[in-house]
Protein backbone atom coordinates (compact mmCIF):
# COMPACT_ATOMS: atom_id res chain seq x y z
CA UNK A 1 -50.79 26.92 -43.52
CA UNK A 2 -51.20 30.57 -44.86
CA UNK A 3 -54.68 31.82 -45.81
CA UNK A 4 -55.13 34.91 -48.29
CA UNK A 5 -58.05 37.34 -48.88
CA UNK A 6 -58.23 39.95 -50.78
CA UNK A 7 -60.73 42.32 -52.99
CA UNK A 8 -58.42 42.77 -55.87
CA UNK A 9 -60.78 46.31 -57.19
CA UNK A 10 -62.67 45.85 -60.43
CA UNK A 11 -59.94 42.53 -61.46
CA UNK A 12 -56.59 44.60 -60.81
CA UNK A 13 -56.18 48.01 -62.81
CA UNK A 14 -52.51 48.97 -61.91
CA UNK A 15 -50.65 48.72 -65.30
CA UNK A 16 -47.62 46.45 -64.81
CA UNK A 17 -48.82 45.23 -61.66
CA UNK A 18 -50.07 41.15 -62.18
CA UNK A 19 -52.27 41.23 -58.71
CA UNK A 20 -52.20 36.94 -58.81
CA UNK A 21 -48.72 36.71 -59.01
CA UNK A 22 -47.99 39.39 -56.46
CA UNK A 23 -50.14 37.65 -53.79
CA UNK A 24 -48.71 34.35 -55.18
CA UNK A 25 -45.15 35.19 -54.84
CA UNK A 26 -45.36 37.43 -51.66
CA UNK A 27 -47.25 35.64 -49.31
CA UNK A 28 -47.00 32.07 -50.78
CA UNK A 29 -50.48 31.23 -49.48
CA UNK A 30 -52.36 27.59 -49.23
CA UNK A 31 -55.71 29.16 -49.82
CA UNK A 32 -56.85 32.35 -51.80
CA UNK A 33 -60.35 33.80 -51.27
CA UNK A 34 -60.69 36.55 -53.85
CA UNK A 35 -62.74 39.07 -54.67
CA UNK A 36 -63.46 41.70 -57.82
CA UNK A 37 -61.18 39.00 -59.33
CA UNK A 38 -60.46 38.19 -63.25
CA UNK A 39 -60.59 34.69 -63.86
CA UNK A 40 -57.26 33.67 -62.13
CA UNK A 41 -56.10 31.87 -65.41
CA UNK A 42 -56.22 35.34 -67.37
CA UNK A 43 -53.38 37.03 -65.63
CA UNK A 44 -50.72 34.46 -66.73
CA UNK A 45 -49.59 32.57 -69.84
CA UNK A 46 -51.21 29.84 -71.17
CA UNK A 47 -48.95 27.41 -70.77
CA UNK A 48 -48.59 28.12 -67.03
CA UNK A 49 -48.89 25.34 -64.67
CA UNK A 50 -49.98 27.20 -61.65
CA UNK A 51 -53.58 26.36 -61.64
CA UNK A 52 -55.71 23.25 -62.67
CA UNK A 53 -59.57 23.11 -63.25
CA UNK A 54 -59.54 20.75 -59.83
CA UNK A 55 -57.25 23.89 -57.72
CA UNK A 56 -59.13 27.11 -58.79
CA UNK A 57 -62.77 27.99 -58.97
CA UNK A 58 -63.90 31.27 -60.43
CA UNK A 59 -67.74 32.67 -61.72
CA UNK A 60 -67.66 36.13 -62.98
CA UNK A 61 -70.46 38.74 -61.93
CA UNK A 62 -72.29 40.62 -64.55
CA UNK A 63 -69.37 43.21 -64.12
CA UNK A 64 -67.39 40.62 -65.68
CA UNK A 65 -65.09 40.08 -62.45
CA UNK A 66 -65.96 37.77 -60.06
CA UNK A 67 -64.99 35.66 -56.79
CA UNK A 68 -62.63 32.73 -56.20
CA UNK A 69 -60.71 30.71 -54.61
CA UNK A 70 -57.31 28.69 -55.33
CA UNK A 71 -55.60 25.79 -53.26
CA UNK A 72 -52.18 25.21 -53.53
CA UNK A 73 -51.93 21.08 -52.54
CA UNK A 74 -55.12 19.88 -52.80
CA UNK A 75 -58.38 19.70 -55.26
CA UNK A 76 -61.33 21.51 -55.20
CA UNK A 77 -64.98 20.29 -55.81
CA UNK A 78 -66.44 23.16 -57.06
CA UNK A 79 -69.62 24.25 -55.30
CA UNK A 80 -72.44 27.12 -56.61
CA UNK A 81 -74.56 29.13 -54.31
CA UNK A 82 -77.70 29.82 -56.25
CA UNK A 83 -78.46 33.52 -56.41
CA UNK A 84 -75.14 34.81 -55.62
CA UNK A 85 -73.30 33.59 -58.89
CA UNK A 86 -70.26 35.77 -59.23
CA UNK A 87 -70.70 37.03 -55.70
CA UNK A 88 -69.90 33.68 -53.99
CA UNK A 89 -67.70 30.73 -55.13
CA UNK A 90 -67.24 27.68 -52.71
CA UNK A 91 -65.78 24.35 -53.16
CA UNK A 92 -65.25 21.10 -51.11
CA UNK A 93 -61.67 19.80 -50.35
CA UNK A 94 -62.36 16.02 -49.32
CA UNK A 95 -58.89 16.12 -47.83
CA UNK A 96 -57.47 19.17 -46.04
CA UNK A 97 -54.55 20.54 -45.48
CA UNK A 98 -54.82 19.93 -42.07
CA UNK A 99 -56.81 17.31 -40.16
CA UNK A 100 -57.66 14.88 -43.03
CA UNK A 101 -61.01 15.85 -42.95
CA UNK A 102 -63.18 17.41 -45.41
CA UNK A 103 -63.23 20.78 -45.12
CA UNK A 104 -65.36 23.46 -46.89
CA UNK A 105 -64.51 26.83 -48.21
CA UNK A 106 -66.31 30.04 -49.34
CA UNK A 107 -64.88 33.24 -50.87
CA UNK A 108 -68.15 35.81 -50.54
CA UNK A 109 -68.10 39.05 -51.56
CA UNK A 110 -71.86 40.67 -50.41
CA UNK A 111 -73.54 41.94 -53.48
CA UNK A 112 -74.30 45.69 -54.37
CA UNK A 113 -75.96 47.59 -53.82
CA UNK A 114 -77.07 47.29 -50.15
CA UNK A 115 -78.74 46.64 -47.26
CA UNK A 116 -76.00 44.10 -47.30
CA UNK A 117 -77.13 42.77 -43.82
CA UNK A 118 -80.05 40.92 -45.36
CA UNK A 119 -77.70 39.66 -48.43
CA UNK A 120 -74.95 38.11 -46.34
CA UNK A 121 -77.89 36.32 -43.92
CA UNK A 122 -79.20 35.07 -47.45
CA UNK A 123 -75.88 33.89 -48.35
CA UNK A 124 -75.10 32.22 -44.85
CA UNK A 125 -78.83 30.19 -45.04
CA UNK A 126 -77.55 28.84 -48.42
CA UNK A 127 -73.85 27.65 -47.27
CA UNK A 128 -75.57 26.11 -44.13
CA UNK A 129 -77.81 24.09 -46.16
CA UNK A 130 -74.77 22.57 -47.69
CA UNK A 131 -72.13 22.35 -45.30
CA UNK A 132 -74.45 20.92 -42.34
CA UNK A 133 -71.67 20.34 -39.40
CA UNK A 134 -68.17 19.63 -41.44
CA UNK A 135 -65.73 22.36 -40.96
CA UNK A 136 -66.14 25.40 -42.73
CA UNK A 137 -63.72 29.00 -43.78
CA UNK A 138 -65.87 31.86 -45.26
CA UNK A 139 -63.55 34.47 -46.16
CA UNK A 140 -64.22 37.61 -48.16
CA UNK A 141 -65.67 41.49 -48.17
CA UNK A 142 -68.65 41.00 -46.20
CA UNK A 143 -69.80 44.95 -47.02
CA UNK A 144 -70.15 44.83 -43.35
CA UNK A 145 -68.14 45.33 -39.66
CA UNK A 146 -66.95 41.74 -39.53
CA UNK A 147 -65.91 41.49 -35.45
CA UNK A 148 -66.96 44.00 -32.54
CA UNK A 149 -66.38 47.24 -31.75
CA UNK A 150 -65.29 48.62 -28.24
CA UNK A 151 -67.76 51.18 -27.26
CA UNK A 152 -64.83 54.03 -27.90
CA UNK A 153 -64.64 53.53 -31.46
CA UNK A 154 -65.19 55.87 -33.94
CA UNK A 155 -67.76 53.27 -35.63
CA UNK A 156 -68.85 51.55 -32.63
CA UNK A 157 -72.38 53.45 -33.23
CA UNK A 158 -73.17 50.16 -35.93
CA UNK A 159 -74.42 47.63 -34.14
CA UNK A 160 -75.60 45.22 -36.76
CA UNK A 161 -72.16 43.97 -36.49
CA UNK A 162 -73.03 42.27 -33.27
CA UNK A 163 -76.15 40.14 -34.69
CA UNK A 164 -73.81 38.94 -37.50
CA UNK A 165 -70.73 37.63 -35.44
CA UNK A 166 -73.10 35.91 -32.99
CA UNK A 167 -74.32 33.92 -36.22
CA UNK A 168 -70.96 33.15 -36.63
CA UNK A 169 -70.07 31.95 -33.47
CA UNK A 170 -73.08 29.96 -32.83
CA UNK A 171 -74.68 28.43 -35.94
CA UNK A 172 -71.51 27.82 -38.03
CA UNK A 173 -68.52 27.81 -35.40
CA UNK A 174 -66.55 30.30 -36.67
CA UNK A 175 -64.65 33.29 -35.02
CA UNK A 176 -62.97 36.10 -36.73
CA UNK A 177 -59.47 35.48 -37.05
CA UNK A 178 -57.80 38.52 -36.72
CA UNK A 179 -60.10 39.73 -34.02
CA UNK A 180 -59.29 36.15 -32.19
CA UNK A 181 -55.78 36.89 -31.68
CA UNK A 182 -56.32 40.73 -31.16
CA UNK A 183 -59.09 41.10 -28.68
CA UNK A 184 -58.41 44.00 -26.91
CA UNK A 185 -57.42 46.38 -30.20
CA UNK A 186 -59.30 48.86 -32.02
CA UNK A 187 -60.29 47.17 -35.46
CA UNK A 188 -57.73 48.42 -38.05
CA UNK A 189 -59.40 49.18 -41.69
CA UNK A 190 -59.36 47.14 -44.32
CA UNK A 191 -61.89 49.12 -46.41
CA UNK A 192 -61.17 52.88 -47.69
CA UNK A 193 -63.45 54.84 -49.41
CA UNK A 194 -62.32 56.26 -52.13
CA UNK A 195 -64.64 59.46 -51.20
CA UNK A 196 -63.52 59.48 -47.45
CA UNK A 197 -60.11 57.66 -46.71
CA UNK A 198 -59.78 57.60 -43.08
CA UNK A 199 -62.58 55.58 -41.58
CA UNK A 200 -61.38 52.38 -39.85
CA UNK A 201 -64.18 50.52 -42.20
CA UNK A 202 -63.50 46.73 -40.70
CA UNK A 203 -65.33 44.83 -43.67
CA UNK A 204 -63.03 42.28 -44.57
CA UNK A 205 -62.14 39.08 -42.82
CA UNK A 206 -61.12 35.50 -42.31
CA UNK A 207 -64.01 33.17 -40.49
CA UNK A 208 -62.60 30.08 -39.21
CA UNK A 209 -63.69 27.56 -36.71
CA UNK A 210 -63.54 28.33 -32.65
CA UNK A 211 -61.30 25.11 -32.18
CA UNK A 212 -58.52 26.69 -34.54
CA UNK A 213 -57.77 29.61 -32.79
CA UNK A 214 -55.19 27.85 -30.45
CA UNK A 215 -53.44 26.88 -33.99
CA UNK A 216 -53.09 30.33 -35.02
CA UNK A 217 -49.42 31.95 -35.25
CA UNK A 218 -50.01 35.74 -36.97
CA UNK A 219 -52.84 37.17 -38.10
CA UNK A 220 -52.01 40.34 -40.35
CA UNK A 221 -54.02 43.02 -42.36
CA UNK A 222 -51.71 44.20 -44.65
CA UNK A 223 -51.56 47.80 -44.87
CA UNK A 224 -48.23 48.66 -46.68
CA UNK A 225 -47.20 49.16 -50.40
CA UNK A 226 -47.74 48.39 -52.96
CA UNK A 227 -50.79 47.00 -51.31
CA UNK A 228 -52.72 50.24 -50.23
CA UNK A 229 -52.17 51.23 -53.93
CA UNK A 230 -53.65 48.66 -55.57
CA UNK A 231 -57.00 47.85 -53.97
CA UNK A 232 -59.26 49.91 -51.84
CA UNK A 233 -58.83 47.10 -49.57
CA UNK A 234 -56.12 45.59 -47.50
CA UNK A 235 -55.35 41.87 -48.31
CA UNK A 236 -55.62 39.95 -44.63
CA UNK A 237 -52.96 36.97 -43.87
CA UNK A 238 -53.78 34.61 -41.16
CA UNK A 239 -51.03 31.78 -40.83
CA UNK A 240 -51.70 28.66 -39.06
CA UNK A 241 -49.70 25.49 -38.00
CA UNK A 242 -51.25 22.82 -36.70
């Protein structure tokens, strides 16, 4: 099973470039979580048969792109987070890809402008209330550090970081999946700025529960082109096989 997020960057602005289908037919993902996202069915032709109402869920901000989120094999149940329409999509797959159980899935994007720290808590209080103790992936661009820093980092000063992955861990069950398989590494970027470039910004990930991990075969942030051209984030590709 692959899973795919990705902040497409205001719905995809590279002429020629069709950001859906190049995730679609590179990667060949299960899941999507999207972000900055046109509404999926926009950037084919009608008569494509790629998505259904029941595979694809998609609310558009007030910047008229939104978030989403696309299964390949399976139906969705769409589900709204009050507040955050636009920001966060999540639906209900009664049965997964994986275990036959119902699984739930978020693709959030934390609202702008900040504090963000106090958005994303709002946003995790709201998915809690619905997902109680089923299993759970929140994917997305958190606006935040998404895993732990070691103390030499060039970021490591941010510590709010620490208070959000322990909410993680312990009220929801969930790890970060790249940082899972990667524990002792520096955390690569997945944000740059178009003002400053270089930071390692880590604000991007894949949440999935702690009893996966053992599952997982690659976890990859994809920094290559055409990629790093087309988004001021780096599309992250965890693969698992259960």
């Amino acid at each position: 099973m692959k899973l795919l997020t990705y902040n497409l960057k205001y719905g995809g602005q590279k002429k020629g470039i069709n950001y859906w289908a190049k995730m679609i037919d590179t990667f060949s993902p299960d899941i999507i979580f999207a972000q900055e996202s046109n509404n999926p069915y926009s950037y084919f032709p009608a008569d494509t048969q790629l998505f259904t109402e029941h595979s694809t869920y998609w609310e558009a901000t007030r910047n008229s792109w939104g978030s989403a989120i696309y299964v390949r094999d399976n139906l969705i149940e769409p589900i709204n987070i009050p507040g955050f329409e636009g920001w966060v999509v999540g639906g209900r797959i009664k049965q997964s890809l994986m275990n036959k159980k119902e699984l739930f899935i978020f693709s959030v994007h934390a609202p702008s402008p900040g504090p963000y720290p106090p958005k994303v808590y709002k946003i995790l209080d709201e998915i809690k209330k619905i997902v109680k103790d089923n299993e759970l992936i929140i994917a997305g661009d958190f606006n935040m550090t998404t895993a732990l820093r070691h103390p030499s980092e060039e970021l490591a000063k941010y510590t709010v970081e620490s208070k959000f992955v322990t909410r993680m861990r312990k009220e929801f069950g969930l790890v970060n999946s790249w940082q899972s398989v990667n524990p002792n590494q520096s955390l690569p970027q997945t944000l740059r700025w178009d003002r400053d470039q270089v930071p390692p910004y880590h604000c991007d990930a894949i949440f999935i529960p702690c009893s996966w991990v053992r599952y997982i075969e690659s976890s990859k942030i994809i920094n290559t082109e055409p990629w790093i051209n087309m988004s001021d984030h780096n599309p992250i590709l965890l693969s698992i096989e259960f």
